[in-house]
PDB file of N, CA and C in Angstrom:
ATOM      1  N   UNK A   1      38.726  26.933 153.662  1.00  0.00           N
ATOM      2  CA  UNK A   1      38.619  26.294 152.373  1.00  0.00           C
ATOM      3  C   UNK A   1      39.830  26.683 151.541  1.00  0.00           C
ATOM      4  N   UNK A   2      40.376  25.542 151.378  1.00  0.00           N
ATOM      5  CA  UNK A   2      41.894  26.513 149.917  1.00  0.00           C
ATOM      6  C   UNK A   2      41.123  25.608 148.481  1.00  0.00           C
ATOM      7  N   UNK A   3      41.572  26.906 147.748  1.00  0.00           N
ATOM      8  CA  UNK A   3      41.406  26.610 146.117  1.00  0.00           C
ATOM      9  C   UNK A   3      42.605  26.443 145.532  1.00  0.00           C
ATOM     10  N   UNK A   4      42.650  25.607 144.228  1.00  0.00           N
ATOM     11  CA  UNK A   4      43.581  25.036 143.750  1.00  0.00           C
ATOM     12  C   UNK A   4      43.188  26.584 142.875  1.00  0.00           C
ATOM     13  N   UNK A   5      44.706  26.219 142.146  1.00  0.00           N
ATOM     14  CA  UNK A   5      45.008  27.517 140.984  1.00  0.00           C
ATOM     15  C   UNK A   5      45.809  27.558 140.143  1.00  0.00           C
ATOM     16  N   UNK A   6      45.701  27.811 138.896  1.00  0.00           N
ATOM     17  CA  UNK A   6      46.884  27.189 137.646  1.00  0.00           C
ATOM     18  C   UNK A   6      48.114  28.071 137.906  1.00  0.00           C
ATOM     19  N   UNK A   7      48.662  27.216 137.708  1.00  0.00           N
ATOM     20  CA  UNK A   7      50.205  28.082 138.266  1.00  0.00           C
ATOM     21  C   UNK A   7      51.087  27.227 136.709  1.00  0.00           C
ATOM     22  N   UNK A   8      52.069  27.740 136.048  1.00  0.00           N
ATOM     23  CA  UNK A   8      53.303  27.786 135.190  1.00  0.00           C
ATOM     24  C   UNK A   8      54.351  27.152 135.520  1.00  0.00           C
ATOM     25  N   UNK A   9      54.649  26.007 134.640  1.00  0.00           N
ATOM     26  CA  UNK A   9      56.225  25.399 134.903  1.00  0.00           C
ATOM     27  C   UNK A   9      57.181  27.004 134.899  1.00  0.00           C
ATOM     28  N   UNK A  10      58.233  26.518 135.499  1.00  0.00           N
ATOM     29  CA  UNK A  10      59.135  27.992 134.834  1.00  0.00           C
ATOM     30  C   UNK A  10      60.467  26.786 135.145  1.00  0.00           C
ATOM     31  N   UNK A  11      60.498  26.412 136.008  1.00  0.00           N
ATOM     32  CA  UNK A  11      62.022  25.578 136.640  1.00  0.00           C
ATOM     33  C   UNK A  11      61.671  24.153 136.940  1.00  0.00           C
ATOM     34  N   UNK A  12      62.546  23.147 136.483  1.00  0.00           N
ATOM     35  CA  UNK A  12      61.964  21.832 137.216  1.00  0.00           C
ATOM     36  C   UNK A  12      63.222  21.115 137.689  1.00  0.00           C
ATOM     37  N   UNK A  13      62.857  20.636 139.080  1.00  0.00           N
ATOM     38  CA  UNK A  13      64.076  20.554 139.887  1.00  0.00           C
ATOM     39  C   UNK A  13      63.653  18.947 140.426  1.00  0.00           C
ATOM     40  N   UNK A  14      63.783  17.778 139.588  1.00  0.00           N
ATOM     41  CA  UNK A  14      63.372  16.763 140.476  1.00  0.00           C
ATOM     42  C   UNK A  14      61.993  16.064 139.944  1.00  0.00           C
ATOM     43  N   UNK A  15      61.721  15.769 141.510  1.00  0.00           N
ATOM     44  CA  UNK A  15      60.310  15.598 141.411  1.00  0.00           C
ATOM     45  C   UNK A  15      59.456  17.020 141.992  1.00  0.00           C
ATOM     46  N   UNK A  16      59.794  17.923 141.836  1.00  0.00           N
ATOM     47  CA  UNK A  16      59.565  19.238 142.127  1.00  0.00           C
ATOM     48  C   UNK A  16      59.715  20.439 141.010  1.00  0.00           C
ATOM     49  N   UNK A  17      58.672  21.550 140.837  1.00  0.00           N
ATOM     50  CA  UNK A  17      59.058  22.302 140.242  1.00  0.00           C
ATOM     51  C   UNK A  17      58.656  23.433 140.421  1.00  0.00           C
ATOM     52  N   UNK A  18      59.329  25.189 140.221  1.00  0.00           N
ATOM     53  CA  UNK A  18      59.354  26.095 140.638  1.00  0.00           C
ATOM     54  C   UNK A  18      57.958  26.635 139.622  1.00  0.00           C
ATOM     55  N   UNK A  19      57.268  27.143 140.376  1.00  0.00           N
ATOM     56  CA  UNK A  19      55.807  27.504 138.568  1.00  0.00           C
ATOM     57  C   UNK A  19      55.213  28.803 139.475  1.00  0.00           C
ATOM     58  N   UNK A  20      54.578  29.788 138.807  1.00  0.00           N
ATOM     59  CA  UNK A  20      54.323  30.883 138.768  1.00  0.00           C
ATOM     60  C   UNK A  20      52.749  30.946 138.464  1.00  0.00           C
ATOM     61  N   UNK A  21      52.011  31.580 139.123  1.00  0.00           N
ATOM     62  CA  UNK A  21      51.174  32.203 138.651  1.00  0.00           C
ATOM     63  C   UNK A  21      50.092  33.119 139.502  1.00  0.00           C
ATOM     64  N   UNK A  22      49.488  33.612 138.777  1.00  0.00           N
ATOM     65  CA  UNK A  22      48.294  34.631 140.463  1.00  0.00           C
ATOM     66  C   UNK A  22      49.361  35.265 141.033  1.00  0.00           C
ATOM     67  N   UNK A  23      50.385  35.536 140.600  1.00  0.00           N
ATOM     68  CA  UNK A  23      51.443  36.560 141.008  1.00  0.00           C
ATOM     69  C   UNK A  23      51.783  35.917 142.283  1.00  0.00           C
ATOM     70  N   UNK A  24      51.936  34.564 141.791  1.00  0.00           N
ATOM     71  CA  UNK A  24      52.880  34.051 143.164  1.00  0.00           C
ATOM     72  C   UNK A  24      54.059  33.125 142.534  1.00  0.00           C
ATOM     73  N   UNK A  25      55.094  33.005 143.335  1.00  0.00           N
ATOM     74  CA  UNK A  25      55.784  31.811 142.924  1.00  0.00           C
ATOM     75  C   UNK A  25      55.655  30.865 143.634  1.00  0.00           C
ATOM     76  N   UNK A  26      55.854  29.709 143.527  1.00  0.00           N
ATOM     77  CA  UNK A  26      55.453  28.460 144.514  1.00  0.00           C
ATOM     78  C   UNK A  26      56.563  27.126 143.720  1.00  0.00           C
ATOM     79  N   UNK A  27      57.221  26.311 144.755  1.00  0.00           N
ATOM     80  CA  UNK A  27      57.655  25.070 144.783  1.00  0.00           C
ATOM     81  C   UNK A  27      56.624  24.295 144.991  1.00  0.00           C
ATOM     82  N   UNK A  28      56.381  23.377 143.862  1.00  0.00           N
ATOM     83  CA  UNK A  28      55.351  22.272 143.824  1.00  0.00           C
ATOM     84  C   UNK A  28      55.987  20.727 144.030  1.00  0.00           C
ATOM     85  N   UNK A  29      55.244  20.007 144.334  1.00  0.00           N
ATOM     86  CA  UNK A  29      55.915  18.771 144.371  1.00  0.00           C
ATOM     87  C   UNK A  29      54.631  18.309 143.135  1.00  0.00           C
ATOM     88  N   UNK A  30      55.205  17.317 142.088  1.00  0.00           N
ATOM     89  CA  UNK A  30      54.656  16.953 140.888  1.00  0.00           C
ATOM     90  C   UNK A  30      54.757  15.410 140.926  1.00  0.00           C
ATOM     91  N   UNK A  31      55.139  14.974 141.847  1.00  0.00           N
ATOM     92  CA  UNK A  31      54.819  13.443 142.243  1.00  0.00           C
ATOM     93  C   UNK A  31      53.358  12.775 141.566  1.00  0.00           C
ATOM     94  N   UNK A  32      52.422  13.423 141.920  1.00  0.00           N
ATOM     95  CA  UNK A  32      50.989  12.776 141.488  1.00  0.00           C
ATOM     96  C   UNK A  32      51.020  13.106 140.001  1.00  0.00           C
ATOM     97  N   UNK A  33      51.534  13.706 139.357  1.00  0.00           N
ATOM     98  CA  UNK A  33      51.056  14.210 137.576  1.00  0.00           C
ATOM     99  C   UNK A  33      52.530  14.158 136.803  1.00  0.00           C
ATOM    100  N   UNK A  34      53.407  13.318 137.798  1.00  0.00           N
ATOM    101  CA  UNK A  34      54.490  12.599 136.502  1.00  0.00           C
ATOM    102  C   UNK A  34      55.362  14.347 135.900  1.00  0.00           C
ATOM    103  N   UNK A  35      55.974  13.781 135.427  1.00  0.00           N
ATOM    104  CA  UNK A  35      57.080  14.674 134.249  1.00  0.00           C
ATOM    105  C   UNK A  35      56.601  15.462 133.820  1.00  0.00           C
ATOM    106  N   UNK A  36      57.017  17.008 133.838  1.00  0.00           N
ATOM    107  CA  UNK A  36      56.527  18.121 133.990  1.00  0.00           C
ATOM    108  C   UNK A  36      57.673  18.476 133.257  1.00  0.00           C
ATOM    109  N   UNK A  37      57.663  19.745 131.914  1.00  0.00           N
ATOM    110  CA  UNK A  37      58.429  20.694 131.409  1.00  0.00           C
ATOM    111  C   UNK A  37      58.035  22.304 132.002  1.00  0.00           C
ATOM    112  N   UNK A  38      59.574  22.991 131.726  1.00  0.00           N
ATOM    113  CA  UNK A  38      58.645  24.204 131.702  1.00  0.00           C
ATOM    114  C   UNK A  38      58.099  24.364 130.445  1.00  0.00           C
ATOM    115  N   UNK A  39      57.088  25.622 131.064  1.00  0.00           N
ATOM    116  CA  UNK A  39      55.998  26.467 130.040  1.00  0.00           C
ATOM    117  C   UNK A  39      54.602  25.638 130.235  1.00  0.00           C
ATOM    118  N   UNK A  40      54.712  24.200 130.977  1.00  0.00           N
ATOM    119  CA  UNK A  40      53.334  23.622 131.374  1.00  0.00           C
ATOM    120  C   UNK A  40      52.448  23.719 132.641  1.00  0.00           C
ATOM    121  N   UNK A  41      50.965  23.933 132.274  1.00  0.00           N
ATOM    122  CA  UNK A  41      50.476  24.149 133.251  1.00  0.00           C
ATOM    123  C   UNK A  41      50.138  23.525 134.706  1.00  0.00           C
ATOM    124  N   UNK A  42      49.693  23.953 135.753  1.00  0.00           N
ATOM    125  CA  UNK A  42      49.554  22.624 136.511  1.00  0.00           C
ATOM    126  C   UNK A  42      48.539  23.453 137.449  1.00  0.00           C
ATOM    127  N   UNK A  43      47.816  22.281 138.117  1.00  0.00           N
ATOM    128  CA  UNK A  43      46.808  22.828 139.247  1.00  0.00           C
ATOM    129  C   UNK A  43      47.000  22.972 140.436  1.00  0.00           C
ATOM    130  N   UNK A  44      47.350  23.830 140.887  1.00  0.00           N
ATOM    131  CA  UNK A  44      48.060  23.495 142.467  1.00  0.00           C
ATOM    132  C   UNK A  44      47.178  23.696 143.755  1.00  0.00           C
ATOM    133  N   UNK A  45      47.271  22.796 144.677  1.00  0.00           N
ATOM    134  CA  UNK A  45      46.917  23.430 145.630  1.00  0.00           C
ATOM    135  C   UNK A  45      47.762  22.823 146.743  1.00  0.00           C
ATOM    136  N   UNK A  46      47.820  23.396 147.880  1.00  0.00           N
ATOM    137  CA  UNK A  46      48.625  23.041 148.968  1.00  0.00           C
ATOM    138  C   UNK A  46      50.163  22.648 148.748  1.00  0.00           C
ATOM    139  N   UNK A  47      50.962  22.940 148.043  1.00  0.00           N
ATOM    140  CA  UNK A  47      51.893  22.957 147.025  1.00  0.00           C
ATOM    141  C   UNK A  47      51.751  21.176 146.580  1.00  0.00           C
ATOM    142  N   UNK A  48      51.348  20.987 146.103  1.00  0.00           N
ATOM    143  CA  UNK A  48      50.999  20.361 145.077  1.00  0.00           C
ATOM    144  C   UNK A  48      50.489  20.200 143.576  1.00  0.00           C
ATOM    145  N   UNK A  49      50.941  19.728 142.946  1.00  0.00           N
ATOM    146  CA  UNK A  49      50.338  19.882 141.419  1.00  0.00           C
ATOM    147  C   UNK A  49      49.501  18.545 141.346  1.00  0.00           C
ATOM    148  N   UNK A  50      48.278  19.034 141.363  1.00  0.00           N
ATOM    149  CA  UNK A  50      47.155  17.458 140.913  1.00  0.00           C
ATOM    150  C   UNK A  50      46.729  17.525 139.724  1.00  0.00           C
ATOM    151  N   UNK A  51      46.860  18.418 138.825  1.00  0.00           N
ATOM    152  CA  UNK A  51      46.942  18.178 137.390  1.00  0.00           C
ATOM    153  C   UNK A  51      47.354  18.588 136.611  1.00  0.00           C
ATOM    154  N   UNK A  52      47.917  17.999 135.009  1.00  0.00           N
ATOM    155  CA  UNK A  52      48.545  18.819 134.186  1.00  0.00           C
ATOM    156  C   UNK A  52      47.400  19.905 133.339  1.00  0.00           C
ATOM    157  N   UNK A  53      47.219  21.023 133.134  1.00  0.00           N
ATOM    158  CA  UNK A  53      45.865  21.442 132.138  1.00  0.00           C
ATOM    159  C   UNK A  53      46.412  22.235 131.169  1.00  0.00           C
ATOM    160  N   UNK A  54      45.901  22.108 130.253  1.00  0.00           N
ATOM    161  CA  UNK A  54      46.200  22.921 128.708  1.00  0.00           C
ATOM    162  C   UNK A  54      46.320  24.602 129.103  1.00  0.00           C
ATOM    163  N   UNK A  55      46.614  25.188 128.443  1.00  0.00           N
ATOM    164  CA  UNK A  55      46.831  26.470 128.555  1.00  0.00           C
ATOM    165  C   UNK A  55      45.226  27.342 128.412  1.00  0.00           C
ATOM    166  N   UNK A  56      44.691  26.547 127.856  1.00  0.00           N
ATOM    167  CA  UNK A  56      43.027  27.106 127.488  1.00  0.00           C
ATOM    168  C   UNK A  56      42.395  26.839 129.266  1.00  0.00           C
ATOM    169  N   UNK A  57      42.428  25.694 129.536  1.00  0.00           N
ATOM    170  CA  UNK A  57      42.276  25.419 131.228  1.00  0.00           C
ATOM    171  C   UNK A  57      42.470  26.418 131.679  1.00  0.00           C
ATOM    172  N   UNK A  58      43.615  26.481 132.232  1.00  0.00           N
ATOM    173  CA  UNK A  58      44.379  27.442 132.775  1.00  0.00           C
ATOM    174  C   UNK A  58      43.690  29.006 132.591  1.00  0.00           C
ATOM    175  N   UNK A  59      43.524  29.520 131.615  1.00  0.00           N
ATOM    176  CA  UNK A  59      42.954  30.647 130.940  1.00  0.00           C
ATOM    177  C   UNK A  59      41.488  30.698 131.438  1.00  0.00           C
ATOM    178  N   UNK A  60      40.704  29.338 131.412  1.00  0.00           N
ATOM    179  CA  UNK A  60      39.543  29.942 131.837  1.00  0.00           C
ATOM    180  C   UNK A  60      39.529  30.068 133.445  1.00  0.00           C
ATOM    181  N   UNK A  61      39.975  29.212 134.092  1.00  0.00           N
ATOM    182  CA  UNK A  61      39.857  29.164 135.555  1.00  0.00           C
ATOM    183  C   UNK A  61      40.895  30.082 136.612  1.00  0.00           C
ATOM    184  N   UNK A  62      41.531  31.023 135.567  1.00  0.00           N
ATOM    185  CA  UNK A  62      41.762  32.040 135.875  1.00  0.00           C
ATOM    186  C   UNK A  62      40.942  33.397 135.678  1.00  0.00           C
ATOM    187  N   UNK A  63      40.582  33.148 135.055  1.00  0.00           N
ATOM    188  CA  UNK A  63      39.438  34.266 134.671  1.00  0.00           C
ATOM    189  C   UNK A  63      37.749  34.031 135.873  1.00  0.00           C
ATOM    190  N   UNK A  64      37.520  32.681 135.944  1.00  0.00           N
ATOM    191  CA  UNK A  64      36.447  32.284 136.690  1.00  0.00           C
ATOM    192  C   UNK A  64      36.788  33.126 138.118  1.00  0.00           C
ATOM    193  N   UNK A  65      38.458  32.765 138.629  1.00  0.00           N
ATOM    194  CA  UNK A  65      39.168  32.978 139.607  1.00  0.00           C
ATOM    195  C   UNK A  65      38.422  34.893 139.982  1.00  0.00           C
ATOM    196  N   UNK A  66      39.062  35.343 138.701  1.00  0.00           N
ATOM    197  CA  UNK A  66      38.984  36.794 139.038  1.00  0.00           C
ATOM    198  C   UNK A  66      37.363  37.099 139.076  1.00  0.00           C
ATOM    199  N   UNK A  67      36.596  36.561 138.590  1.00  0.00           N
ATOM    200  CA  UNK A  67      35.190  36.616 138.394  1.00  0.00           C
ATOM    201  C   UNK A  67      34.588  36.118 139.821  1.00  0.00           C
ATOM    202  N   UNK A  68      35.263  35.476 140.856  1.00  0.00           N
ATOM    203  CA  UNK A  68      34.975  35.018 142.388  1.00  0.00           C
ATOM    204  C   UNK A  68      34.942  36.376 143.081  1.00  0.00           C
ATOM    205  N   UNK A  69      36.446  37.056 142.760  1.00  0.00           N
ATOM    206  CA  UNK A  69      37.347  38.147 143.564  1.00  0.00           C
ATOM    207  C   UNK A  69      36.562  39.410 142.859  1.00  0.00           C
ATOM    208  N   UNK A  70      35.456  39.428 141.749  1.00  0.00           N
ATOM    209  CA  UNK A  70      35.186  40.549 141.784  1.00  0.00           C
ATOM    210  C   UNK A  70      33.271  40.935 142.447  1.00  0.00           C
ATOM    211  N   UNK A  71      32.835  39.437 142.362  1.00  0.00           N
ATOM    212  CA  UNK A  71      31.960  39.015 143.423  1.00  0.00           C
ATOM    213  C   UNK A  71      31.948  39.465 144.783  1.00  0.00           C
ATOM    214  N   UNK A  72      33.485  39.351 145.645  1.00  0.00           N
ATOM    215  CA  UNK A  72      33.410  39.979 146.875  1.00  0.00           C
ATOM    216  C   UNK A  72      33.596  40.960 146.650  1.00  0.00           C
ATOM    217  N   UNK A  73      34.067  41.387 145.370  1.00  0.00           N
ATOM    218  CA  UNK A  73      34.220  42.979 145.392  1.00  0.00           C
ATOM    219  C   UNK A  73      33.169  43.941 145.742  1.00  0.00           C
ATOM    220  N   UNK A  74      32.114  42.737 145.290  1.00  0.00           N
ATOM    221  CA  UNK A  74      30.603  43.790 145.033  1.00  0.00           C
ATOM    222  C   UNK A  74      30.170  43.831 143.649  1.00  0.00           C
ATOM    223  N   UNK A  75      30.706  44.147 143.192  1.00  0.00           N
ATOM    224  CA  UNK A  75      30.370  43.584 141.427  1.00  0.00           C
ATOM    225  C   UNK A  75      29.042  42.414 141.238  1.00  0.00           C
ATOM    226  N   UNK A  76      28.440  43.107 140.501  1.00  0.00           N
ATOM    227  CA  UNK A  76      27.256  42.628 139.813  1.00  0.00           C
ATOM    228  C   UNK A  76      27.000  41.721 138.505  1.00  0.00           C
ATOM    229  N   UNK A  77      27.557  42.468 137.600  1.00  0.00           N
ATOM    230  CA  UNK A  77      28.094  42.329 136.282  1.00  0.00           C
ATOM    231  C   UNK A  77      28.852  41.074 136.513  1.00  0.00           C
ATOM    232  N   UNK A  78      28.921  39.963 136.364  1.00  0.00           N
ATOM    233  CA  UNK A  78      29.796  38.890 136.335  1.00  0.00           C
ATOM    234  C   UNK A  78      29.934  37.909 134.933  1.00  0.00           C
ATOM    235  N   UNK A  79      28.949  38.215 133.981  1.00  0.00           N
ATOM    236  CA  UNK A  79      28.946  37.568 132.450  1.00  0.00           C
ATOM    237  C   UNK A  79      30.770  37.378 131.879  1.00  0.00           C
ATOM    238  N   UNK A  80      31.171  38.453 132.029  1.00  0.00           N
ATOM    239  CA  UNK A  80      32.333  38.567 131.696  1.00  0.00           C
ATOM    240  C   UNK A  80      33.303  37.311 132.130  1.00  0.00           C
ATOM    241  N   UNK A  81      33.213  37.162 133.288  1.00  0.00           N
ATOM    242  CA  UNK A  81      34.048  36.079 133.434  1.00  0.00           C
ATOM    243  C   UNK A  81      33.516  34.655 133.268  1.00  0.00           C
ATOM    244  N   UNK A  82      32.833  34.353 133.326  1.00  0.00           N
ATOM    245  CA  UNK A  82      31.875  32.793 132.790  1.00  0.00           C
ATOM    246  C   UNK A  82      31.582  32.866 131.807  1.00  0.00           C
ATOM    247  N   UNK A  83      32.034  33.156 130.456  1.00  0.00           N
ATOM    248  CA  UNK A  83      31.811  32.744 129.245  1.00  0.00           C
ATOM    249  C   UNK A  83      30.733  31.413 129.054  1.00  0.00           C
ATOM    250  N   UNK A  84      29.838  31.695 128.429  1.00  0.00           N
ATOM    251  CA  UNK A  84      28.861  30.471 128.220  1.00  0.00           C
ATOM    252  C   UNK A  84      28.447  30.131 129.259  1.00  0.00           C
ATOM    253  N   UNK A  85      28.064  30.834 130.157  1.00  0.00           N
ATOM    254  CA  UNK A  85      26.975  30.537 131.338  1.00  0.00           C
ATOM    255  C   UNK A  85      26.704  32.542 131.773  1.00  0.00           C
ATOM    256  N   UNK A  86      25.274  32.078 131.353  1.00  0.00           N
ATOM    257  CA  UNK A  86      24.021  32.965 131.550  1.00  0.00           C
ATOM    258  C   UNK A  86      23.835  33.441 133.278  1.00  0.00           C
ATOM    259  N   UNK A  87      24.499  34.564 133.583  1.00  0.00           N
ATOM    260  CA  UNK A  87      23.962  35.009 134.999  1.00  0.00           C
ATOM    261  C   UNK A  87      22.957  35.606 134.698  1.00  0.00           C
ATOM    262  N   UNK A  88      21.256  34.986 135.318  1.00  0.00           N
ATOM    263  CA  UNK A  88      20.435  35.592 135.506  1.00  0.00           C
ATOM    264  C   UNK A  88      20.403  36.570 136.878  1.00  0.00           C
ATOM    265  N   UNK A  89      19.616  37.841 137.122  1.00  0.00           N
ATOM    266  CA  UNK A  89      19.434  37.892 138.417  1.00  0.00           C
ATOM    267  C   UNK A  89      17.942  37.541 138.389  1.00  0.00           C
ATOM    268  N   UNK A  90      17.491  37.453 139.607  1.00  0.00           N
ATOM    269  CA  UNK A  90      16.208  37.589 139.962  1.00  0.00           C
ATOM    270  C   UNK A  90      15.740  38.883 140.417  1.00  0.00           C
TER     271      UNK A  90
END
């Protein structure tokens, strides 16, 4: 299964652009979501950008992200990262 993940304009070269994020760098191709600056966000997966998202986007589904990774951690406690959704346990 691959997950898409907000990654950062930083360079735009084309129909391609260099963007950052999750402590990776990655060449995207931005063909599907048009004209891209840096400092904008984008959704990547498979180096691709399939969408442009606001910086608030970005912010939460990075946080959801780390709230997955602390799930396999073992971690219980998960409120923290889902803002406005109620983990009950049973």
């Amino acid at each position: 299964m691959c997950l898409a993940i907000p990654m950062q304009v930083v360079e735009v070269d084309g129909a391609f652009a260099w963007c950052e994020g999750r402590g990776r760098r990655e060449r995207l191709n931005t063909m599907l979501v048009g004209d891209v600056v840096p400092g904008d966000w984008l959704y990547a997966q498979l180096g691709q950008a399939r969408e442009i998202l606001t910086s608030q986007q970005a912010a939460e589904i990075d946080l959801a992200l780390d709230g997955v990774s602390a799930a396999m951690r073992g971690e219980t406690d998960l409120n923290a990262y889902f803002p406005g959704i109620t983990v009950q346990r049973s």
